[in-house]
Protein backbone atom coordinates (compact mmCIF):
# COMPACT_ATOMS: atom_id res chain seq x y z
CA UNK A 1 -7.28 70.42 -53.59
CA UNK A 2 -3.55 71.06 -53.02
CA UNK A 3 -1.07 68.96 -53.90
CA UNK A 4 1.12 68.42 -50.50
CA UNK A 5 3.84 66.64 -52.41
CA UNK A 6 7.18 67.97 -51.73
CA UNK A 7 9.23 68.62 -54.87
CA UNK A 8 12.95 69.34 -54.71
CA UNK A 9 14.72 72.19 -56.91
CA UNK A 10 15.20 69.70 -59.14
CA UNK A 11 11.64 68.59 -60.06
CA UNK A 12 12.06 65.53 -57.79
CA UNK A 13 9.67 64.09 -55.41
CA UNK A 14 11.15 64.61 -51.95
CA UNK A 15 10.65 62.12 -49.18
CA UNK A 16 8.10 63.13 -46.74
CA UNK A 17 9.39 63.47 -43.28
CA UNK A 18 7.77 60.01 -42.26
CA UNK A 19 9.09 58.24 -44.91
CA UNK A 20 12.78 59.89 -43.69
CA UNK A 21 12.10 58.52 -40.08
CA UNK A 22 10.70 55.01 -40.91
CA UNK A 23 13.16 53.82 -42.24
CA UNK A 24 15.56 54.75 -39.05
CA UNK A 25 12.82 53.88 -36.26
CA UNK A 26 12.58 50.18 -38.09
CA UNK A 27 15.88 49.65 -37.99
CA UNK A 28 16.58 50.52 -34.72
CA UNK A 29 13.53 47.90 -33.53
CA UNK A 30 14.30 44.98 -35.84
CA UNK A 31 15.68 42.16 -34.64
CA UNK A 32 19.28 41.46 -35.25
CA UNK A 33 20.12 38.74 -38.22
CA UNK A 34 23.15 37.90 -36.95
CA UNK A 35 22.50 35.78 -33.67
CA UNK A 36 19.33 33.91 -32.98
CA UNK A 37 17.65 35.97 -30.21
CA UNK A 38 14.79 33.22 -27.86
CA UNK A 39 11.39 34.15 -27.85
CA UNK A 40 8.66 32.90 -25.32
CA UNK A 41 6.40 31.70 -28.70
CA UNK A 42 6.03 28.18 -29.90
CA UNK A 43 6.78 27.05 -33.01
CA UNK A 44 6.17 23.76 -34.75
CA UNK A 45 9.95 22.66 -34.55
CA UNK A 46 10.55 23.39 -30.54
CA UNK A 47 9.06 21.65 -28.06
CA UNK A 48 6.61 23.92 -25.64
CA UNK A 49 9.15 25.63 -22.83
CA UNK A 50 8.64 24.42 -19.19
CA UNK A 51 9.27 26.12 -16.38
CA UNK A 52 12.00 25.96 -14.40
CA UNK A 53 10.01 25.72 -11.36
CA UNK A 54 8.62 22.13 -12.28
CA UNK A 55 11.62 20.39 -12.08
CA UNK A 56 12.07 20.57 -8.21
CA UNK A 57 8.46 19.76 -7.69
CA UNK A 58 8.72 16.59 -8.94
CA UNK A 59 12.15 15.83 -6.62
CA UNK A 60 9.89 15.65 -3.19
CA UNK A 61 7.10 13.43 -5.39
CA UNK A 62 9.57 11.09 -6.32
CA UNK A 63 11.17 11.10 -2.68
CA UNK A 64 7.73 10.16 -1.55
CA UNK A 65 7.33 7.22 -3.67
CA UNK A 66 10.65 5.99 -3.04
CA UNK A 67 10.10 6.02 1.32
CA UNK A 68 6.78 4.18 0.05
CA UNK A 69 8.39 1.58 -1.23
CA UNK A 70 10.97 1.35 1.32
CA UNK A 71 8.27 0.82 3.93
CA UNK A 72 9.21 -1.79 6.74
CA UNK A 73 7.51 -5.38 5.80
CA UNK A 74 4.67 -6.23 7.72
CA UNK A 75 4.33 -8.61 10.99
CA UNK A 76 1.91 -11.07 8.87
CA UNK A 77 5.07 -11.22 5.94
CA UNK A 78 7.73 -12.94 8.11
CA UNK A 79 8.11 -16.80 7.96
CA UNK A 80 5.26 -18.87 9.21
CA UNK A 81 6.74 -19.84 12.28
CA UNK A 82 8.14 -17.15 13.72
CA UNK A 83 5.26 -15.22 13.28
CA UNK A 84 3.18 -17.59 15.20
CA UNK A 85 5.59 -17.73 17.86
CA UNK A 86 6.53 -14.42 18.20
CA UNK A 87 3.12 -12.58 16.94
CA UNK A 88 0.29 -14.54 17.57
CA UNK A 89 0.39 -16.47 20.12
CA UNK A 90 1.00 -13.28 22.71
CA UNK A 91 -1.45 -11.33 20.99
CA UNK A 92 -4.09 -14.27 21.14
CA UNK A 93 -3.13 -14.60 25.48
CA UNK A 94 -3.90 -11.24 25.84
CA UNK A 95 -6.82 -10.96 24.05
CA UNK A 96 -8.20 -14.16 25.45
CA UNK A 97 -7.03 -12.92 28.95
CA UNK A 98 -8.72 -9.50 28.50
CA UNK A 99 -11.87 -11.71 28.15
CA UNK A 100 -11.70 -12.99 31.45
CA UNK A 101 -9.72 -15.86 31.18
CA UNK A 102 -6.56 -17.02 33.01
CA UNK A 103 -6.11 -20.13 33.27
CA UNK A 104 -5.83 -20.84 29.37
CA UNK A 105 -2.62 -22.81 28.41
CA UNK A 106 -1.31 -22.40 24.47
CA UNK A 107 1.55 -24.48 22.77
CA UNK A 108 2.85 -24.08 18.88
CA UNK A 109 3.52 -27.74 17.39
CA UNK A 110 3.88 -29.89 14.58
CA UNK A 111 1.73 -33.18 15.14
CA UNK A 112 -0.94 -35.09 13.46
CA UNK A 113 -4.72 -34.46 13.11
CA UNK A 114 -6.26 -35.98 16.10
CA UNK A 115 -9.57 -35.98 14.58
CA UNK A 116 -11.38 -39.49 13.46
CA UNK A 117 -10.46 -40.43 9.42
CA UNK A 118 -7.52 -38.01 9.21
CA UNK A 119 -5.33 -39.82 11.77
CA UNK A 120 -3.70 -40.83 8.09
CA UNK A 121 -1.98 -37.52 6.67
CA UNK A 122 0.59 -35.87 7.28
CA UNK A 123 1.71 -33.48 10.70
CA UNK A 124 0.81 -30.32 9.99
CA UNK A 125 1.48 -27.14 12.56
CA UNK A 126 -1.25 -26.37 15.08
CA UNK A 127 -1.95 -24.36 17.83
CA UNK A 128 -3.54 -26.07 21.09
CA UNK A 129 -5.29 -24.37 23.75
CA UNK A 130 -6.24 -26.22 26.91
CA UNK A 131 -7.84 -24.97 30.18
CA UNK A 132 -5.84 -25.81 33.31
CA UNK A 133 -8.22 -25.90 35.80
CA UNK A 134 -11.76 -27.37 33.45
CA UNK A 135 -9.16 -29.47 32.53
CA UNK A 136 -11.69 -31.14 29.52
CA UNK A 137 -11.49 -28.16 27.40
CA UNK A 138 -8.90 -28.12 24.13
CA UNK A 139 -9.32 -26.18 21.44
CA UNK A 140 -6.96 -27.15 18.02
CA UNK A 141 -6.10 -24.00 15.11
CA UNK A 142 -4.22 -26.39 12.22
CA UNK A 143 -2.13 -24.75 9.72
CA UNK A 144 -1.73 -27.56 7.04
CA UNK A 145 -0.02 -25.41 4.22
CA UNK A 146 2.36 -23.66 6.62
CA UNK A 147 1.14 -20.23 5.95
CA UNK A 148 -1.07 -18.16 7.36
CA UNK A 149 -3.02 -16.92 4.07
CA UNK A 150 -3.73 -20.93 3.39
CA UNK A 151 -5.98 -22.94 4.75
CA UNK A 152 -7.32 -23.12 8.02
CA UNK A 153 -9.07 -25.69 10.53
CA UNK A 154 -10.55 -25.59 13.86
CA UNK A 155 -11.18 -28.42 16.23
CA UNK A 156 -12.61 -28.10 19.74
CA UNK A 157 -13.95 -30.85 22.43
CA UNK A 158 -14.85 -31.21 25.80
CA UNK A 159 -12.82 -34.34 27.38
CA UNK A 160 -13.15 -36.33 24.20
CA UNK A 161 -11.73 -37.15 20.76
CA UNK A 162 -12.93 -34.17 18.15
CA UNK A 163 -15.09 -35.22 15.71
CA UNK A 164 -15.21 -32.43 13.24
CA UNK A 165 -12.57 -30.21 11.77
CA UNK A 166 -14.07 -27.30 10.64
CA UNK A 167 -12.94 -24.43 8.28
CA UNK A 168 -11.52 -21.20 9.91
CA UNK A 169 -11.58 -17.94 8.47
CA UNK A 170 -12.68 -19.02 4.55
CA UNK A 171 -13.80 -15.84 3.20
CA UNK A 172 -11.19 -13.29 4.23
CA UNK A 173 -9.39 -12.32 1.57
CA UNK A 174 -5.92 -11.39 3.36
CA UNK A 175 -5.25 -12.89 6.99
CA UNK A 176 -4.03 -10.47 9.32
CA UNK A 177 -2.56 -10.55 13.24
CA UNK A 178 -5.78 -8.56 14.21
CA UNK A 179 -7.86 -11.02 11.82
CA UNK A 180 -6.54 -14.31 13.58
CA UNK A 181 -6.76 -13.55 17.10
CA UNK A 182 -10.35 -11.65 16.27
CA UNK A 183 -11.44 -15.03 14.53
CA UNK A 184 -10.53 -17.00 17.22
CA UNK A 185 -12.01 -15.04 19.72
CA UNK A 186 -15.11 -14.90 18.41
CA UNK A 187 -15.32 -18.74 17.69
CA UNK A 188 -14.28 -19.14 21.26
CA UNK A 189 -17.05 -17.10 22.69
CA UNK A 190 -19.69 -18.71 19.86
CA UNK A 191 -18.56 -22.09 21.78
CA UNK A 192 -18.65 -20.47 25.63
CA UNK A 193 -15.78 -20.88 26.50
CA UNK A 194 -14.92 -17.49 27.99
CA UNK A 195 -15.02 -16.06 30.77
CA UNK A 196 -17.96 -13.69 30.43
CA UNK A 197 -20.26 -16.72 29.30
């Protein structure tokens, strides 16, 4: 086997042609020492880069939250009484007149209990419903803590003194416009009242 080592005149080994270009190509492909030059690679010092298009992505996200929370307050949030006077008591008319009934007569006011053994506390607002022409027929809501997510009574009689205050609307958990007049309704027809019965 030949040796393919070069030798120079002077007994030397000469550097293979390679080992003449490595040297050159390596240089011209290593990365400068003199300025720090970013890579795309983590390391354990740097945090991971993010992309730039992330940061306007979360702009419109945050927008949306913030017109969320700047959403108008609902009907049911305003004070007690002028939500009942300016709320329910022309959404309970029409819905009572879209039953059939036109002669019904509805007041807002602060009295006492006309029922037998509570004659002694306090005035509380109520809402009274009396039928012009029958004439007998009243119909009491009572709003003792002032606010519609309290409590609730009913009353009703037929040309004499209640008797009974019942409970209205218990077991809802949170009273809306649509609730009230709905529960009121409904009781109404339950008692026959309306014009369909």
């Amino acid at each position: 086997m030949a040796d393919q080592t070069n030798h120079n005149q002077a007994g030397e080994v000469a550097p293979s042609t390679v080992d003449k270009q490595a040297p050159s190509v390596a240089e011209e492909h290593a990365p400068s020492t003199d300025s720090p030059e970013a890579t795309d690679l983590p390391t354990a010092n740097a945090p991971d880069p993010k992309p730039a298009a992330a940061a306007p992505a979360e702009k419109p996200a945050a927008a949306a939250k913030a017109a969320k929370k700047e959403k108008a307050p609902s009907v049911e949030d305003k004070p007690f009484v002028e939500f009942i006077e300016q709320d329910y008591l022309p959404a309970l008319q029409k819905a009572i007149a879209q039953q059939g009934v036109q002669d019904l007569q509805v007041s807002f006011a602060k009295q006492k209990v006309s029922i037998t053994g509570f004659e002694s506390t306090e005035e509380c607002w109520q809402i009274i419903g009396s039928w012009s022409e029958i004439g007998l027929r009243q119909f009491n809501l009572y709003f003792p803590e002032e606010d519609i997510q309290g409590k609730k009574g009913f009353s009703c009689n037929e040309g004499k003194k209640p008797s009974t205050l019942e409970s209205f609307l218990i077991d809802e958990r949170k009273i809306t416009l649509d609730l009230l007049v709905f529960g009121l309704v409904q009781r109404l027809d339950g008692q026959k009242w309306l014009g369909r019965n």
